[in-house]
PDB file of N, CA and C in Angstrom:
ATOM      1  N   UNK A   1      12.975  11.891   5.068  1.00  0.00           N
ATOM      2  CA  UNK A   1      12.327  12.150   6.337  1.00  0.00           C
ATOM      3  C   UNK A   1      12.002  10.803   6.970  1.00  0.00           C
ATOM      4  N   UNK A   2      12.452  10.372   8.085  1.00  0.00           N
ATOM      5  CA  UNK A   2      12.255   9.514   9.200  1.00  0.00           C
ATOM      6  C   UNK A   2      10.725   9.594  10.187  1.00  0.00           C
ATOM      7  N   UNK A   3      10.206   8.139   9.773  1.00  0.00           N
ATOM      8  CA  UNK A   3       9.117   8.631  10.786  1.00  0.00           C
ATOM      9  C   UNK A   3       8.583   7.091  11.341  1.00  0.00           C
ATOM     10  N   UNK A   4       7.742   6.987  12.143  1.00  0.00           N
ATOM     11  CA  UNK A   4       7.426   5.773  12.796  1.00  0.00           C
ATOM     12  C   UNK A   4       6.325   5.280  12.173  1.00  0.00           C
ATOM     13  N   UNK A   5       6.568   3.777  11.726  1.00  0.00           N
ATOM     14  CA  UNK A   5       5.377   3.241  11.203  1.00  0.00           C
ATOM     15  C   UNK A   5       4.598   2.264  11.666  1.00  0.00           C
ATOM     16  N   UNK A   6       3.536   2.028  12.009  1.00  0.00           N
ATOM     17  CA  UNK A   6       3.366   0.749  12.892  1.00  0.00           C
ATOM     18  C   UNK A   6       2.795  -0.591  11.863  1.00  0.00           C
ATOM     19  N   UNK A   7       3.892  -1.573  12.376  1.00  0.00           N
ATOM     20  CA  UNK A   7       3.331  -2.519  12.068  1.00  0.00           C
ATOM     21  C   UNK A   7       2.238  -3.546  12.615  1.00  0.00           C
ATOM     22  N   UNK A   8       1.202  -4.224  11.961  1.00  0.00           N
ATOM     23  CA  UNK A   8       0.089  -4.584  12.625  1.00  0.00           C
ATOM     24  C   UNK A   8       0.546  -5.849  13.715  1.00  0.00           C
ATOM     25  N   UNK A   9       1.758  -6.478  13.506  1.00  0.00           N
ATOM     26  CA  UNK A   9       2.577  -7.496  14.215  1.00  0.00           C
ATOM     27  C   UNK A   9       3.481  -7.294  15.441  1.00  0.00           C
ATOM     28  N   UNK A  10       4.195  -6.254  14.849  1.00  0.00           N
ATOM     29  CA  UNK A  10       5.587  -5.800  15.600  1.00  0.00           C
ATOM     30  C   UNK A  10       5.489  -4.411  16.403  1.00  0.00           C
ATOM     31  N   UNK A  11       4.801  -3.926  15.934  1.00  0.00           N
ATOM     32  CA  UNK A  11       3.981  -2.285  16.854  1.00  0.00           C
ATOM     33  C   UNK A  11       5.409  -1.206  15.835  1.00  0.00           C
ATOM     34  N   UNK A  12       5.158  -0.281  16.633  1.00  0.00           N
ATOM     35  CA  UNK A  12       5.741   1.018  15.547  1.00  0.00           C
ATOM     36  C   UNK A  12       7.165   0.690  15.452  1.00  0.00           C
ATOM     37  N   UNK A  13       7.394   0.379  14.011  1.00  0.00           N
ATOM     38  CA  UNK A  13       8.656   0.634  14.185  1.00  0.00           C
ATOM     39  C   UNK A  13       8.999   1.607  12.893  1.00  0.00           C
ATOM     40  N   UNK A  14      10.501   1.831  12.848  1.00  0.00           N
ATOM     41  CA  UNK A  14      10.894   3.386  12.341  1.00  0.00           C
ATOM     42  C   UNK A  14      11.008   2.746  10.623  1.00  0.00           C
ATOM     43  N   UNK A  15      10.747   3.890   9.767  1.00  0.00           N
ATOM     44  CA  UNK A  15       9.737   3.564   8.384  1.00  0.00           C
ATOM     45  C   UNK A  15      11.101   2.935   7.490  1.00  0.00           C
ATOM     46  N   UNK A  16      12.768   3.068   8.053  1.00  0.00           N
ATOM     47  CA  UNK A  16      13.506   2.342   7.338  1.00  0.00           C
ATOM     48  C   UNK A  16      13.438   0.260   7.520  1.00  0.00           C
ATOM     49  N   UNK A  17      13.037   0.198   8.027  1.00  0.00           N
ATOM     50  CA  UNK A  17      12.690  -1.061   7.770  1.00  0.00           C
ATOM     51  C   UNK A  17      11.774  -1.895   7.214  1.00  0.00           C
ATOM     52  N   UNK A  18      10.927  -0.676   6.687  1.00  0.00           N
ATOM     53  CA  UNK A  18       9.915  -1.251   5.561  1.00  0.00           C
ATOM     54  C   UNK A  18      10.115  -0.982   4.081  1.00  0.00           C
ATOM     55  N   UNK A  19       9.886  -1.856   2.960  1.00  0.00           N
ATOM     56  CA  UNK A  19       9.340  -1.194   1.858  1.00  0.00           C
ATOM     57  C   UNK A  19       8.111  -0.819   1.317  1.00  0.00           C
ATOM     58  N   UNK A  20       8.052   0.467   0.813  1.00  0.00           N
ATOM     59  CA  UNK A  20       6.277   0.852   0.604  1.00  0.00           C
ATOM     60  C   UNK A  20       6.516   0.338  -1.353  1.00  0.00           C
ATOM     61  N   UNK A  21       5.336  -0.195  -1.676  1.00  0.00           N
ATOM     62  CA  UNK A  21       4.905  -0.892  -3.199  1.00  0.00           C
ATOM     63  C   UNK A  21       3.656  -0.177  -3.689  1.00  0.00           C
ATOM     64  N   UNK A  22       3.556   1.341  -3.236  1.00  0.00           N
ATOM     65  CA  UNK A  22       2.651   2.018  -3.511  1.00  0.00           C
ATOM     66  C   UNK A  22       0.949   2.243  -3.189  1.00  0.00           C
ATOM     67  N   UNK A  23       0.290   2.858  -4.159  1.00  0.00           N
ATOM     68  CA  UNK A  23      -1.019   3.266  -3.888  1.00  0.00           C
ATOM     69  C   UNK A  23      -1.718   1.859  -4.214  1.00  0.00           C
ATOM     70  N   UNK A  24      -2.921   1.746  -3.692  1.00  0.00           N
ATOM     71  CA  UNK A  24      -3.634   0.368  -3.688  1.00  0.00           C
ATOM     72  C   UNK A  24      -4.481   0.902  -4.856  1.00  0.00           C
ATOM     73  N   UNK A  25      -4.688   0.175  -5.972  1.00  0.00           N
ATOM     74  CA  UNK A  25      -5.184   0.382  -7.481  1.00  0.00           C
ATOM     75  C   UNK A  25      -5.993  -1.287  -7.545  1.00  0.00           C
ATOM     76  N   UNK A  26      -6.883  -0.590  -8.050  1.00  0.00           N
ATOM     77  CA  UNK A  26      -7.900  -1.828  -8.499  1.00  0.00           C
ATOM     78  C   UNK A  26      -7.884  -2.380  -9.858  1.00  0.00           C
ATOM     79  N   UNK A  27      -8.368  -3.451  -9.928  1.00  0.00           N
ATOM     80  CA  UNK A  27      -7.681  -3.879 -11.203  1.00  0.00           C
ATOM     81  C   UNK A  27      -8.672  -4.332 -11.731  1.00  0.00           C
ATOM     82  N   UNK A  28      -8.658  -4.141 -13.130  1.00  0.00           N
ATOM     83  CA  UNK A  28      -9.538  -3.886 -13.992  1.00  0.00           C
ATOM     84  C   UNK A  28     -10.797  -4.754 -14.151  1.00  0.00           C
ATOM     85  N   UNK A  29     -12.035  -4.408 -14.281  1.00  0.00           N
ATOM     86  CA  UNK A  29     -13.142  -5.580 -14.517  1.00  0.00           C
ATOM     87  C   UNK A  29     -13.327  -6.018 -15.611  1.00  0.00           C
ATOM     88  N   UNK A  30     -14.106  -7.432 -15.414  1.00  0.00           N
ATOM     89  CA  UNK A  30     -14.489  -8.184 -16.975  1.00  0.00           C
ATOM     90  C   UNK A  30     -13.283  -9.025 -16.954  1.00  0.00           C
ATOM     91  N   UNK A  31     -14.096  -9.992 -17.807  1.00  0.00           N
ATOM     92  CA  UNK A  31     -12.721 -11.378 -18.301  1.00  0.00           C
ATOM     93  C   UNK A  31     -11.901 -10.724 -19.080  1.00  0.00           C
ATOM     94  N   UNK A  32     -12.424  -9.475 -20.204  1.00  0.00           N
ATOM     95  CA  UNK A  32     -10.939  -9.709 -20.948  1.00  0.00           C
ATOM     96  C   UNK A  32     -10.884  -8.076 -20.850  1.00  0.00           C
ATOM     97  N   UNK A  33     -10.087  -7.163 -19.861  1.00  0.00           N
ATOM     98  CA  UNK A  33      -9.940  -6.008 -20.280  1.00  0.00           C
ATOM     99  C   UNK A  33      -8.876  -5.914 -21.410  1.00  0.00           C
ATOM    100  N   UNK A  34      -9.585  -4.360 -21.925  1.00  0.00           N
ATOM    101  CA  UNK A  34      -8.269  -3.534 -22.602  1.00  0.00           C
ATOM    102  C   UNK A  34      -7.529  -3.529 -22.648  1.00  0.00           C
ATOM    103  N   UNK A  35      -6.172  -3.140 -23.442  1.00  0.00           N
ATOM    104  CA  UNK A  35      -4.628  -2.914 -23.649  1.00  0.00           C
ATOM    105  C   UNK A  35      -4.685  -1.700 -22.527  1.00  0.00           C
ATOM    106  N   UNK A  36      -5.260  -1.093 -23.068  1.00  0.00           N
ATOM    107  CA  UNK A  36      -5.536   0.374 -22.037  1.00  0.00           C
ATOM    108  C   UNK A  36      -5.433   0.604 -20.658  1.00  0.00           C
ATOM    109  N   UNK A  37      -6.875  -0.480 -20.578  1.00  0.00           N
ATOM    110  CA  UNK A  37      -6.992  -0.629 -19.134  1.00  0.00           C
ATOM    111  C   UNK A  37      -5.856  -1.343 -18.377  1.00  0.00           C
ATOM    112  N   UNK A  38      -5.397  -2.179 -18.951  1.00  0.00           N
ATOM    113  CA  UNK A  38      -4.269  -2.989 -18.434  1.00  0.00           C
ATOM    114  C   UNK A  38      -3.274  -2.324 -18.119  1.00  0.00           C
ATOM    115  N   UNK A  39      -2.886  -1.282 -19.015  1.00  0.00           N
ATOM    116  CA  UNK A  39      -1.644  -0.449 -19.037  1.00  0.00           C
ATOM    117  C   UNK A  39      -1.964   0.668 -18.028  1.00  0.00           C
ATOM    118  N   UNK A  40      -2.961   1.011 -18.292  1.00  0.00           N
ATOM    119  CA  UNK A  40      -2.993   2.287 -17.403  1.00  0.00           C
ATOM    120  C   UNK A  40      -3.409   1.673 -15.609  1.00  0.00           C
ATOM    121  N   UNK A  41      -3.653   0.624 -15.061  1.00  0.00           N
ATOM    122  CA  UNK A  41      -3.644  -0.853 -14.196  1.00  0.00           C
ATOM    123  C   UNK A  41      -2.115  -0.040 -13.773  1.00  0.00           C
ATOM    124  N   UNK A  42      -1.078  -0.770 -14.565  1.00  0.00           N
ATOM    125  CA  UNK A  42       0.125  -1.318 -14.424  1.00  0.00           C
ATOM    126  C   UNK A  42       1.088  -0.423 -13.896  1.00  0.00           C
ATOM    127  N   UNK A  43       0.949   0.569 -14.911  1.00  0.00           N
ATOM    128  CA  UNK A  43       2.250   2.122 -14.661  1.00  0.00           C
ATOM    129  C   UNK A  43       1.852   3.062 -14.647  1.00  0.00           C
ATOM    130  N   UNK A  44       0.273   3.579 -14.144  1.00  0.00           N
ATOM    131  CA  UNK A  44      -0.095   4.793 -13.697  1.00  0.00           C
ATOM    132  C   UNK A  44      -0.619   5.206 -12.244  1.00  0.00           C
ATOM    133  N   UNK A  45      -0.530   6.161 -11.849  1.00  0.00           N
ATOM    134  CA  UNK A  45      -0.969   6.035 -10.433  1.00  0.00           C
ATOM    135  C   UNK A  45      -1.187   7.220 -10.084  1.00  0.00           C
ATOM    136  N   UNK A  46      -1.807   7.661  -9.720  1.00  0.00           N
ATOM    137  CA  UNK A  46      -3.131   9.209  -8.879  1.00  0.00           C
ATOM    138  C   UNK A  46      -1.641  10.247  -7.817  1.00  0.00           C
ATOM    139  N   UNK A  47      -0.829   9.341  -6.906  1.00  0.00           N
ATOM    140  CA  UNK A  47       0.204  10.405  -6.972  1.00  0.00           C
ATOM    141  C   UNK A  47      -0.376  11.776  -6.158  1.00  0.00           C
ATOM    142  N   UNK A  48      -1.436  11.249  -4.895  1.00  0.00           N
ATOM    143  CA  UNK A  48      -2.156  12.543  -4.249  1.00  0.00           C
ATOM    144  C   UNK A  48      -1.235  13.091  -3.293  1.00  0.00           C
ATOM    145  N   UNK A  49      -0.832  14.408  -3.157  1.00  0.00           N
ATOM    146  CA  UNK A  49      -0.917  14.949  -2.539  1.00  0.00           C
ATOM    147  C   UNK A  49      -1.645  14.626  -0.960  1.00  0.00           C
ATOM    148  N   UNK A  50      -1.659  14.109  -0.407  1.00  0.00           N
ATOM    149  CA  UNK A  50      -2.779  14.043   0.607  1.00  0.00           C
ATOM    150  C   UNK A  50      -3.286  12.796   0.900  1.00  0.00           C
ATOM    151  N   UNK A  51      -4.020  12.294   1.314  1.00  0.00           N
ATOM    152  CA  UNK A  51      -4.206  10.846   1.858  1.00  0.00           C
ATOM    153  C   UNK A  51      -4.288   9.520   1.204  1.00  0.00           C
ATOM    154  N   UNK A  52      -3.760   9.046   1.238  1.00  0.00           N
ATOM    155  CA  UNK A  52      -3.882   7.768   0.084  1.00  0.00           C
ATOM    156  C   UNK A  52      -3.660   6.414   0.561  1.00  0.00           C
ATOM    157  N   UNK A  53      -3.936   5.300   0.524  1.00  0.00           N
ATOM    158  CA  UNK A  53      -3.851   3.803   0.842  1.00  0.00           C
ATOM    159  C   UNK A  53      -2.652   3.119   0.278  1.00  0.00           C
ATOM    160  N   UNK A  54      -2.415   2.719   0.686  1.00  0.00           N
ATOM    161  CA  UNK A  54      -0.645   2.112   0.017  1.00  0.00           C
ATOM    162  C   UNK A  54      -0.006   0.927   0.667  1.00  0.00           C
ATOM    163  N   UNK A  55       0.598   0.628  -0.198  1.00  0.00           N
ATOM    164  CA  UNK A  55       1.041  -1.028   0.736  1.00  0.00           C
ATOM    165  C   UNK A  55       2.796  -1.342   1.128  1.00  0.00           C
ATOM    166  N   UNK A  56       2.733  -1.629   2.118  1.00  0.00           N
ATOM    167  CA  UNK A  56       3.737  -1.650   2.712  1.00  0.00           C
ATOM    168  C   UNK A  56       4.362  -3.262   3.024  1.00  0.00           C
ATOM    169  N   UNK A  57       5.088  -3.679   3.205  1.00  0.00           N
ATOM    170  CA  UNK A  57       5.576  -4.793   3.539  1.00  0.00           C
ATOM    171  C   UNK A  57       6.893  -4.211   4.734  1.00  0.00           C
ATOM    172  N   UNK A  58       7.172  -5.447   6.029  1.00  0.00           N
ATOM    173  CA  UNK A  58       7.805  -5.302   6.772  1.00  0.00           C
ATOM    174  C   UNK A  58       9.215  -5.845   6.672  1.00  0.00           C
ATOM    175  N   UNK A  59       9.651  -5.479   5.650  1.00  0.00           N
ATOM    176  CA  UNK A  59      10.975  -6.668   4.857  1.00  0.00           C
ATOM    177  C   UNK A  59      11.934  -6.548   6.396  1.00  0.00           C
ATOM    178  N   UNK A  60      12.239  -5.786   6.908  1.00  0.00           N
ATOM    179  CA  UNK A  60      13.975  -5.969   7.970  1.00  0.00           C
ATOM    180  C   UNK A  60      12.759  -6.703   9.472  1.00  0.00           C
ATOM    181  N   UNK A  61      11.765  -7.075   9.351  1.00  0.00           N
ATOM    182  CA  UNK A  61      11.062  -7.621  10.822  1.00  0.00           C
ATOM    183  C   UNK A  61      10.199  -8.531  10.354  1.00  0.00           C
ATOM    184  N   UNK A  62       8.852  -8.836  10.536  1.00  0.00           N
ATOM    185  CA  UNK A  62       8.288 -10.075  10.430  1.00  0.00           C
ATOM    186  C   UNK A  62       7.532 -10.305   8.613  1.00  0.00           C
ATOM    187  N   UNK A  63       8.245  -9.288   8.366  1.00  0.00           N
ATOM    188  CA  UNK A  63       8.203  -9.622   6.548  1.00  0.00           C
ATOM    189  C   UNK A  63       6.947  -9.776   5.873  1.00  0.00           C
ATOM    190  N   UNK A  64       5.778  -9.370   7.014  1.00  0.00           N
ATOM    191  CA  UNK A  64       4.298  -9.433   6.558  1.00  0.00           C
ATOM    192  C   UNK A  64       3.595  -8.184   5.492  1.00  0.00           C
ATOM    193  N   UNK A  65       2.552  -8.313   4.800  1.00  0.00           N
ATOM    194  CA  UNK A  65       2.262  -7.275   4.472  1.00  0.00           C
ATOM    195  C   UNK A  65       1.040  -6.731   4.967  1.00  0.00           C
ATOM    196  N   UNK A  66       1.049  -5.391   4.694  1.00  0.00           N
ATOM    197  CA  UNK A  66      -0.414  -4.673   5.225  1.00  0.00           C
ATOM    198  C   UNK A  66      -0.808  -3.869   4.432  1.00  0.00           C
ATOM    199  N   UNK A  67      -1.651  -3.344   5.056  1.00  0.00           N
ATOM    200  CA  UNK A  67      -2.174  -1.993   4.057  1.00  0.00           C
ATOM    201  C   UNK A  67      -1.994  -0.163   5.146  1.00  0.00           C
ATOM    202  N   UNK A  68      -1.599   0.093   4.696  1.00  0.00           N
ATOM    203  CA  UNK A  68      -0.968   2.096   5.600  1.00  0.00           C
ATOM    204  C   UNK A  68      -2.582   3.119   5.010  1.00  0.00           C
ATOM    205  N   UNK A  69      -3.233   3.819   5.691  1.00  0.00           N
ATOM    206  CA  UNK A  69      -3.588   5.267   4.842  1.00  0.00           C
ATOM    207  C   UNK A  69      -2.906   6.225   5.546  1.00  0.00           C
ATOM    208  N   UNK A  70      -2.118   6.936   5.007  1.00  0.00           N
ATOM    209  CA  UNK A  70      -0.830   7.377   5.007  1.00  0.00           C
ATOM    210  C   UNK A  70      -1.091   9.173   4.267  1.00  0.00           C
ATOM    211  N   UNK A  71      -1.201  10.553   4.939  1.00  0.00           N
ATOM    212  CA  UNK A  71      -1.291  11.736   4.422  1.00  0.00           C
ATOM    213  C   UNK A  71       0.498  12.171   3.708  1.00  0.00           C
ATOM    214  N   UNK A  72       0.872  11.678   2.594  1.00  0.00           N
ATOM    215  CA  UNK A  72       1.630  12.088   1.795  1.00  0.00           C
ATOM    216  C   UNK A  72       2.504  13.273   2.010  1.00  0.00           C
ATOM    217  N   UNK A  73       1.630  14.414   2.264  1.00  0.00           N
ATOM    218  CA  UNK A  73       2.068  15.606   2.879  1.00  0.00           C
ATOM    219  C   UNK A  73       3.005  15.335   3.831  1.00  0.00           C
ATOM    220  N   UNK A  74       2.106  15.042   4.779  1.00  0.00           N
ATOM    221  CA  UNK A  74       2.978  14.902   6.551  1.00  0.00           C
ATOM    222  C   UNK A  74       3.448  14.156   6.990  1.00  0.00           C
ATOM    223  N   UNK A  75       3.255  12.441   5.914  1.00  0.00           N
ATOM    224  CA  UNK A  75       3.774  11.460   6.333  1.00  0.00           C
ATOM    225  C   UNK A  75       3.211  11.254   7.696  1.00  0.00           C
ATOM    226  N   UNK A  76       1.721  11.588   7.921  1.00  0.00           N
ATOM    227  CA  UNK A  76       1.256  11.181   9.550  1.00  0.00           C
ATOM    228  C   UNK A  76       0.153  10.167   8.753  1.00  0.00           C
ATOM    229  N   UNK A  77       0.923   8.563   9.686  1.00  0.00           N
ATOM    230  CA  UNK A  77      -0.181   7.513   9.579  1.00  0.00           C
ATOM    231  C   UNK A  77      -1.906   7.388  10.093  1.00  0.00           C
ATOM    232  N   UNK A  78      -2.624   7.505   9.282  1.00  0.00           N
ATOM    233  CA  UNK A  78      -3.982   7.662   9.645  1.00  0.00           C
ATOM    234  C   UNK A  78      -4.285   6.428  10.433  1.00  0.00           C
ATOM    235  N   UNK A  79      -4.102   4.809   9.458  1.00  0.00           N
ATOM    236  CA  UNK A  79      -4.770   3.970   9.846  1.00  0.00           C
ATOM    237  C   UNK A  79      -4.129   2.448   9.101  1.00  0.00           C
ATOM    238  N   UNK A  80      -4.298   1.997   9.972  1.00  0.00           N
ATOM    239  CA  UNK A  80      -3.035   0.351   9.339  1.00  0.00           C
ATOM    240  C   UNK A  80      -4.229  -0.956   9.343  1.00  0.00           C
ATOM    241  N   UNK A  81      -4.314  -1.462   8.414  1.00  0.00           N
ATOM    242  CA  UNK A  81      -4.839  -2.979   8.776  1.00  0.00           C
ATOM    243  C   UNK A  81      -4.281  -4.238   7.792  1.00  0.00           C
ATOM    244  N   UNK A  82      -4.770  -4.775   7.862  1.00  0.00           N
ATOM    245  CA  UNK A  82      -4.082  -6.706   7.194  1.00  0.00           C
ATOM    246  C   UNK A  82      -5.029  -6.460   5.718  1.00  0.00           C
ATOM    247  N   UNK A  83      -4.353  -7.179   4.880  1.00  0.00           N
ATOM    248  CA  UNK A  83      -5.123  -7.055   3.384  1.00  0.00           C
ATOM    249  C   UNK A  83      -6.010  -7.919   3.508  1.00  0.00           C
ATOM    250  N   UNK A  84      -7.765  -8.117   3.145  1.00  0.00           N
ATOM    251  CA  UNK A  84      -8.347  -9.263   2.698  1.00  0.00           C
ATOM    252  C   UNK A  84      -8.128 -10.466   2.010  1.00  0.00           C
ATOM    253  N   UNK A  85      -7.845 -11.171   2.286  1.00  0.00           N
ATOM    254  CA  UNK A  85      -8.119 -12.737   1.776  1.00  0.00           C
ATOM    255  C   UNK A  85      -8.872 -12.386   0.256  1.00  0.00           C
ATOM    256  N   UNK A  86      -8.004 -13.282  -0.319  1.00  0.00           N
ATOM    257  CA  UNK A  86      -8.442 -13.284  -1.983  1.00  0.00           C
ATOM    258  C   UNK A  86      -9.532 -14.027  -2.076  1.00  0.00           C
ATOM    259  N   UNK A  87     -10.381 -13.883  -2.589  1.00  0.00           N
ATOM    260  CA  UNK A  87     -11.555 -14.638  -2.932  1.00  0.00           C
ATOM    261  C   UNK A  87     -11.182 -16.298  -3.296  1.00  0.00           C
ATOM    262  N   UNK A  88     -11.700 -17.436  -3.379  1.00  0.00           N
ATOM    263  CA  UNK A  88     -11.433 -18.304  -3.806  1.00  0.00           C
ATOM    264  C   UNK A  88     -11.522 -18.105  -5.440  1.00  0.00           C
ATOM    265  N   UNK A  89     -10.800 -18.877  -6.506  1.00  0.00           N
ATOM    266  CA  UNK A  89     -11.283 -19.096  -7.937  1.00  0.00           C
ATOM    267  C   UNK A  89     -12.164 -20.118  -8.445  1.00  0.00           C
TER     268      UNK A  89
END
């Protein structure tokens, strides 16, 4: 299914020129997590039905990334913005 996605740069364009890299997953707290936590981090994912946050990159146009909340179902874009700035280390 074909549908229009907007990018926060380039304005809507059609969803084959992006790649989506999935649901936005938080990653684990504490200096030293779990095998567990790490793993279940890495290759598991919630998989809703229904509205979810997910990240997209604009690979065929200005190659930026963002963040989509995106209803799964209908493929109708809720809401687009730029990822936060990583904290300094």
């Amino acid at each position: 299914m074909s549908f229009l996605l907007p990018c926060p740069h380039c304005g809507p364009r059609p969803v084959d020129e992006y790649a989506c890299f999935g649901e936005v997953t938080t990653r684990p707290a504490g200096e030293s997590p779990s095998l567990r936590d790490l793993t279940e981090y890495v290759y598991f994912r919630d998989n809703v039905a229904g509205v979810q946050r997910e990240w997209w990159q604009h690979r065929d146009g200005c190659g930026e990334w963002f963040l989509a909340e995106r209803d799964t179902r209908t493929n109708e874009v809720l809401s687009i913005s730029e990822p936060e700035p990583a904290p300094p280390v």
